[in-house]
N, C-alpha and C. Protein backbone atom coordinates (compact mmCIF):
# COMPACT_ATOMS: atom_id res chain seq x y z
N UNK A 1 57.98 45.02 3.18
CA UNK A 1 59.07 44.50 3.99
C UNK A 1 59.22 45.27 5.29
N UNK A 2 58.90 46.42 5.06
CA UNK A 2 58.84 47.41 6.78
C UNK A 2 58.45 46.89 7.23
N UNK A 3 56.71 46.84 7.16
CA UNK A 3 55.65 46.16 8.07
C UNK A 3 55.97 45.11 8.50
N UNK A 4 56.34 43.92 8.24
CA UNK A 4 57.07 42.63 8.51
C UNK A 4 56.84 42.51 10.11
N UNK A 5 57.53 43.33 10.93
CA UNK A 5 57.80 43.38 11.87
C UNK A 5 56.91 43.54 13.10
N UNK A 6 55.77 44.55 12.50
CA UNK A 6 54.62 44.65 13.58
C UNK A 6 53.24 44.19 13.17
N UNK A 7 53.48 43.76 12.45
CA UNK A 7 52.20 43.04 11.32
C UNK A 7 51.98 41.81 11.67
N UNK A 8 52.89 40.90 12.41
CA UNK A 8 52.47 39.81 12.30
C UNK A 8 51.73 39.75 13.59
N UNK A 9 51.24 38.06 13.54
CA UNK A 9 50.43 37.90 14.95
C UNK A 9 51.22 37.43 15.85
N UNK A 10 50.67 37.34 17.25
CA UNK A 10 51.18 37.22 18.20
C UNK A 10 50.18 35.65 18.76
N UNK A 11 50.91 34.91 19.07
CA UNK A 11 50.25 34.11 20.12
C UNK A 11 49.07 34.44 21.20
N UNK A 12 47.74 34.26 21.45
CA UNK A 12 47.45 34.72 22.59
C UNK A 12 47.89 34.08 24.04
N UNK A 13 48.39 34.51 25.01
CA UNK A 13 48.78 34.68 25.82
C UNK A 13 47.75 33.48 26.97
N UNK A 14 48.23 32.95 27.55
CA UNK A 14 47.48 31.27 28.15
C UNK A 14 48.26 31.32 29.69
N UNK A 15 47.36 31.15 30.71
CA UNK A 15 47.77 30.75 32.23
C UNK A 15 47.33 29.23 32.19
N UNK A 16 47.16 28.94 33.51
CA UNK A 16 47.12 27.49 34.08
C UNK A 16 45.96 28.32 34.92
N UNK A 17 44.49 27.35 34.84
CA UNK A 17 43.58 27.69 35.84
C UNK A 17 43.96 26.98 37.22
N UNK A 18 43.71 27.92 38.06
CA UNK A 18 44.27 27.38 39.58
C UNK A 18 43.38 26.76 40.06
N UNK A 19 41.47 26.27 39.57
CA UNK A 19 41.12 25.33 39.91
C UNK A 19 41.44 23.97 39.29
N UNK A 20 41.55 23.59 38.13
CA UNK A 20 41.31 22.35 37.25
C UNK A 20 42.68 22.24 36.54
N UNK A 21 43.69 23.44 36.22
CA UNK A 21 44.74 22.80 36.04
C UNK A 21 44.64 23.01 34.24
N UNK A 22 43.46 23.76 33.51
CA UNK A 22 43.18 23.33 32.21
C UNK A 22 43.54 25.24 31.64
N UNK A 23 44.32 25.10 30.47
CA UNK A 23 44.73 26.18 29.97
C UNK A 23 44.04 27.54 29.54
N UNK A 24 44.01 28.19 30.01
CA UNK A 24 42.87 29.40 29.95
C UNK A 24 43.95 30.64 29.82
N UNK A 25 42.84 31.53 29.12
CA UNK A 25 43.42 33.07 29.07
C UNK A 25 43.23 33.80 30.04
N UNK A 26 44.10 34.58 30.16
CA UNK A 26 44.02 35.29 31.37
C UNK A 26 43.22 36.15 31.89
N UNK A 27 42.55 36.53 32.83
CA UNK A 27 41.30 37.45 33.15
C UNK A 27 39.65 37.29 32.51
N UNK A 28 39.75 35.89 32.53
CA UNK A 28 38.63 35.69 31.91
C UNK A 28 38.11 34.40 32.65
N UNK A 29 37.25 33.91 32.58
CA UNK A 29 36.20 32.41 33.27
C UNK A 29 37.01 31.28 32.51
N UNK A 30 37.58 30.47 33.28
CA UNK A 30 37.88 29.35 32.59
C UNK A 30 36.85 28.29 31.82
N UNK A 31 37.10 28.20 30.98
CA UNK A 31 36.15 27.84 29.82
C UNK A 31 35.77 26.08 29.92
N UNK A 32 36.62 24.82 30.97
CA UNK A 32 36.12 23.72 31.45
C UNK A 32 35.46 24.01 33.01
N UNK A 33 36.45 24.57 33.55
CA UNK A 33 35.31 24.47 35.16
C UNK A 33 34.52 26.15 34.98
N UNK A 34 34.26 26.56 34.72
CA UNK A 34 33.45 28.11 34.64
C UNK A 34 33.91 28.95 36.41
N UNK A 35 35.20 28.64 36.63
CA UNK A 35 35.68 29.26 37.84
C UNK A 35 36.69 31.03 37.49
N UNK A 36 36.66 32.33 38.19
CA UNK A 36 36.92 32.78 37.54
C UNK A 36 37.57 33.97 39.12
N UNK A 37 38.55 34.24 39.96
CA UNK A 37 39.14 34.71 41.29
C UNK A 37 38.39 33.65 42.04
N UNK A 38 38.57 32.47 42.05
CA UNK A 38 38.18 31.36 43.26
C UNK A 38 36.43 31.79 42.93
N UNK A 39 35.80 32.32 42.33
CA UNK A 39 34.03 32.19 42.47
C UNK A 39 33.51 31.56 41.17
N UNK A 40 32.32 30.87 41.13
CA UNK A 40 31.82 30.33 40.03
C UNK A 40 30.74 31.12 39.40
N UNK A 41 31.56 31.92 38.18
CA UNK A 41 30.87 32.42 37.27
C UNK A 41 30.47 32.06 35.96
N UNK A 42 30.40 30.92 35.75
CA UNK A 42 29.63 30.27 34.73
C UNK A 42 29.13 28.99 35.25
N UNK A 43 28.24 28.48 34.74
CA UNK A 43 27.48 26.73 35.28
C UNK A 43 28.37 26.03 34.07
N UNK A 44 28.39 25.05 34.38
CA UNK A 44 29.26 24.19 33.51
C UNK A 44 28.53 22.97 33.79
N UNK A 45 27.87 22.45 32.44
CA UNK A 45 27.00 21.46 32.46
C UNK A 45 27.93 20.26 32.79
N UNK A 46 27.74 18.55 32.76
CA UNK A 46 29.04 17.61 33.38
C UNK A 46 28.90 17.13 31.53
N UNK A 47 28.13 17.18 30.81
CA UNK A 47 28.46 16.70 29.23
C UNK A 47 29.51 17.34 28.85
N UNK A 48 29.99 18.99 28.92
CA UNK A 48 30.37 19.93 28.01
C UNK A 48 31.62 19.79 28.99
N UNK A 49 31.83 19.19 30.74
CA UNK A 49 33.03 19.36 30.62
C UNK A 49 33.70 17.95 30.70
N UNK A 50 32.96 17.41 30.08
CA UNK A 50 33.81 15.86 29.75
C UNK A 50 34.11 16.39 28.38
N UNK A 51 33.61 16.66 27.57
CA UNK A 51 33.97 17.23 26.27
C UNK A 51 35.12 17.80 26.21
N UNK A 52 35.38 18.49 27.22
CA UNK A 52 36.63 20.01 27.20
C UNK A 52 37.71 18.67 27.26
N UNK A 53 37.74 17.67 28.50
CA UNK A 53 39.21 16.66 28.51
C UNK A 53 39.44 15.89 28.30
């Protein structure tokens, strides 16, 4: 019953990508457009991001 309190989980924590608008974690490559400080650091095939919406 102590533990209760810091034991549980937490939500992870979600922005709005400022290219596409699609929910991403923070400090990381958005995972539909592969955009990541305004530069493109991942290729994002057009199959995988019709998939993502």
């Amino acid at each position: 019953m102590r533990r209760a309190n810091h034991d549980r989980m937490a939500a992870p924590a979600m922005s709005v990508c400022a290219q596409c608008g699609s929910p991403a974690t923070p400090h990381q490559a958005c995972p539909s457009c592969g955009m990541y400080r305004g530069r493109q650091v991942i290729e994002i095939s057009d199959e995988a991001a019709s998939d993502n919406n």
